[in-house]
Protein backbone atom coordinates (compact mmCIF):
# COMPACT_ATOMS: atom_id res chain seq x y z
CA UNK A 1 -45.48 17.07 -6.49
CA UNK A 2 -48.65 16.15 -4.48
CA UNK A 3 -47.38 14.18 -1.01
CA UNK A 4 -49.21 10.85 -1.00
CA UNK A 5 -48.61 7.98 1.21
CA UNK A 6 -46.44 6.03 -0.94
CA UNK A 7 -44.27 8.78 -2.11
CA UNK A 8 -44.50 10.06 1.46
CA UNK A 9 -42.69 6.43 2.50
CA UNK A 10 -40.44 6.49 0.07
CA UNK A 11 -38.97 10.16 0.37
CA UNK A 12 -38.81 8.53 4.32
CA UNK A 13 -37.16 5.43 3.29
CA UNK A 14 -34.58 7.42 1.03
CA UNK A 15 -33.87 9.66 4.29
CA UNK A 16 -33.06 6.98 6.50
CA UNK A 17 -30.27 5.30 4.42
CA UNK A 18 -27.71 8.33 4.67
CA UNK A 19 -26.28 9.25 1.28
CA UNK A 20 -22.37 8.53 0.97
CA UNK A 21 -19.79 11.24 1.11
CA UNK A 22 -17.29 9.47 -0.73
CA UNK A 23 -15.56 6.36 -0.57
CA UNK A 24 -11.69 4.72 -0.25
CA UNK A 25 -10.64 1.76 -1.34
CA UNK A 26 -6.81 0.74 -0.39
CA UNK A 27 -4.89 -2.75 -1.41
CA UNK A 28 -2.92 -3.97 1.16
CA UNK A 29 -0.36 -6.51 1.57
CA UNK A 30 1.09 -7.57 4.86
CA UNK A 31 4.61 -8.90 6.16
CA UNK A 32 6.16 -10.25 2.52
CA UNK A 33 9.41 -11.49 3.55
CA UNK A 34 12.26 -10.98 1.52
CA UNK A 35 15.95 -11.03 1.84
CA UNK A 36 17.65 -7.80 1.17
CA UNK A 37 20.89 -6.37 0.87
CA UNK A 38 20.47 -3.33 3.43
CA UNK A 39 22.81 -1.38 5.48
CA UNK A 40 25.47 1.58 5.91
CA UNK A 41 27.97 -0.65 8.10
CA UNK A 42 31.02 -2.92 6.45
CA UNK A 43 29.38 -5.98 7.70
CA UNK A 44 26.16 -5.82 5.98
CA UNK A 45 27.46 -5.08 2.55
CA UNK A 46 27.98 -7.90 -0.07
CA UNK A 47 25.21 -10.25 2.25
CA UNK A 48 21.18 -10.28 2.55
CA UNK A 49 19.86 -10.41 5.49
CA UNK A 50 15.50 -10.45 6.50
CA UNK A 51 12.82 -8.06 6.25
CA UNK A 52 9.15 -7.65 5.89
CA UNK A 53 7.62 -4.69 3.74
CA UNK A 54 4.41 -3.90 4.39
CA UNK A 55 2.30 -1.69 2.14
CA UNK A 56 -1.08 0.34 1.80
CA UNK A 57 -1.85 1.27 -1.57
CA UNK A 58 -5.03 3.73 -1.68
CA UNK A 59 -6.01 3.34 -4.98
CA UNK A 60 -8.13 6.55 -7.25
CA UNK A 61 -11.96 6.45 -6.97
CA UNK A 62 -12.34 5.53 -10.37
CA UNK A 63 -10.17 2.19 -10.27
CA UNK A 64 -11.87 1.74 -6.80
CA UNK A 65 -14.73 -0.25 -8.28
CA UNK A 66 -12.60 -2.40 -11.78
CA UNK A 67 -15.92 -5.44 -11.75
CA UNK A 68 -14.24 -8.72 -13.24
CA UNK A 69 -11.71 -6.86 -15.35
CA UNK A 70 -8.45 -7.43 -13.42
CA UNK A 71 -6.65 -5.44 -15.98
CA UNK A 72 -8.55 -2.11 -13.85
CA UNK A 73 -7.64 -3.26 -10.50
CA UNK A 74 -4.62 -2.60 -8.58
CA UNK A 75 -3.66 -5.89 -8.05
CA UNK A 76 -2.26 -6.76 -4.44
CA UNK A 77 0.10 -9.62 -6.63
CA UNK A 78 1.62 -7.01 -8.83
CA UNK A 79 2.12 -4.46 -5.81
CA UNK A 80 4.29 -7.83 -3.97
CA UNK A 81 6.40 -8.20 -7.14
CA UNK A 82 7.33 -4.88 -7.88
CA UNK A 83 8.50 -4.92 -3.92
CA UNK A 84 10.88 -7.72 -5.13
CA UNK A 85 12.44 -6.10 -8.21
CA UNK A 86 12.95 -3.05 -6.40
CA UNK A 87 14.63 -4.86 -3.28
CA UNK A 88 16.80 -7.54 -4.53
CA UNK A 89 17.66 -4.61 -7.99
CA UNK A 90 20.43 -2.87 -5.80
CA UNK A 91 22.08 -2.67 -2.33
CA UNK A 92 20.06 0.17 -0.23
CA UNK A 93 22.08 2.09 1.86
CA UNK A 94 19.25 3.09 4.02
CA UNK A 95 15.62 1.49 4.48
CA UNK A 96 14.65 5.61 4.23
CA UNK A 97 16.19 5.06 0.55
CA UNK A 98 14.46 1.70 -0.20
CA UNK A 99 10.82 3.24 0.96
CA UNK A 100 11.38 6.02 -1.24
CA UNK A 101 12.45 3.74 -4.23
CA UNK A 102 9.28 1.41 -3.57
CA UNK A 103 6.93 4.53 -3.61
CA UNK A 104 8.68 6.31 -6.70
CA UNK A 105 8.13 3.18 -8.56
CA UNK A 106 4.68 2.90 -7.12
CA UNK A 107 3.67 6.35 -8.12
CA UNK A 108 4.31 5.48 -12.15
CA UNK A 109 0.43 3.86 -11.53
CA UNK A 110 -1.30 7.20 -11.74
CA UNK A 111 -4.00 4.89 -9.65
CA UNK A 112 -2.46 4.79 -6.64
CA UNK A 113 -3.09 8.04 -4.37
CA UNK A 114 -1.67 7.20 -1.45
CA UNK A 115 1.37 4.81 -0.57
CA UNK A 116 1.89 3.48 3.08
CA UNK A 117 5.15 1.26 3.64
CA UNK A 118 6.69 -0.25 6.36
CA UNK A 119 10.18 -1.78 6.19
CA UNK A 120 11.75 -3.76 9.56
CA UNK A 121 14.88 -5.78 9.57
CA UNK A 122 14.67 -8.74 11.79
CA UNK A 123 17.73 -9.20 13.06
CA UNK A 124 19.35 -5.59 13.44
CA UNK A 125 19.21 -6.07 16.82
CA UNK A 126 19.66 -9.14 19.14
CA UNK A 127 17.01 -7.60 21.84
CA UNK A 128 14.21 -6.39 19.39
CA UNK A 129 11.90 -8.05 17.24
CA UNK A 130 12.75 -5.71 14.25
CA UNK A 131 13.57 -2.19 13.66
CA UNK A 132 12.52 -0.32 10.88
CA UNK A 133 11.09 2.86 9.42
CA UNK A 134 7.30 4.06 8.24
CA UNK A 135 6.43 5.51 5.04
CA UNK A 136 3.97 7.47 3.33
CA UNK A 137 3.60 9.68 0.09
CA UNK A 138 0.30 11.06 -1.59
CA UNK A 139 -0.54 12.98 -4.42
């Protein structure tokens, strides 16, 4: 190919916007509050008491771009109410337990690559915000 001033331009032009490695695309939803049945001791069995789940959901390349078809995104609404069936379904001995049932659950979307949760309970502890436990799983 000859070089000529406009191809000469545009082979610069095409230089200077660097070309993309790849791409990620999470969902994300933040704080839901729900009240769960949670604990090892006698006194928080057969009661709910507050937490917040937080959750990353990094979703396959291909569903990373679904257009207007809702059906092909991983939608941040469904993500919140599978968080509720799986937390008010049983009493969780553990919040290690509970983060593992959200992300099994989570995982039957062969979408989602990567799962990020955060549990806290609010009022574990008189002198701290909330305790809690971190998550994460990938394929």
């Amino acid at each position: 190919m000859k070089l000529t001033p406009a191809n000469a331009d545009a082979a610069l032009a095409a230089r200077a916007e660097p070309a993309a490695s790849g791409e990620r695309l999470s969902v994300r939803v933040e704080g839901l509050r729900l009240d769960a049945e949670v604990g090892v001791y006698a006194s928080e069995h057969g009661r709910k008491q507050p937490i917040t789940v937080s959750l990353e959901a990094e979703v396959a390349s291909e569903a990373a771009h679904p257009g207007a078809d809702l059906g092909h995104a991983v939608n941040y609404a469904a993500l919140a109410e599978t968080v509720r069936q799986v937390v008010g379904r049983q009493h969780h001995e553990l919040l290690e337990d509970l983060a593992q049932a959200l992300a099994d659950t989570m995982f039957a979307d062969p979408r989602i690559v990567r799962i990020a949760l955060t549990i806290d309970k609010l009022t574990a502890l008189d002198d701290a915000a909330s305790v809690g436990v971190s998550y994460e799983r990938w394929r």
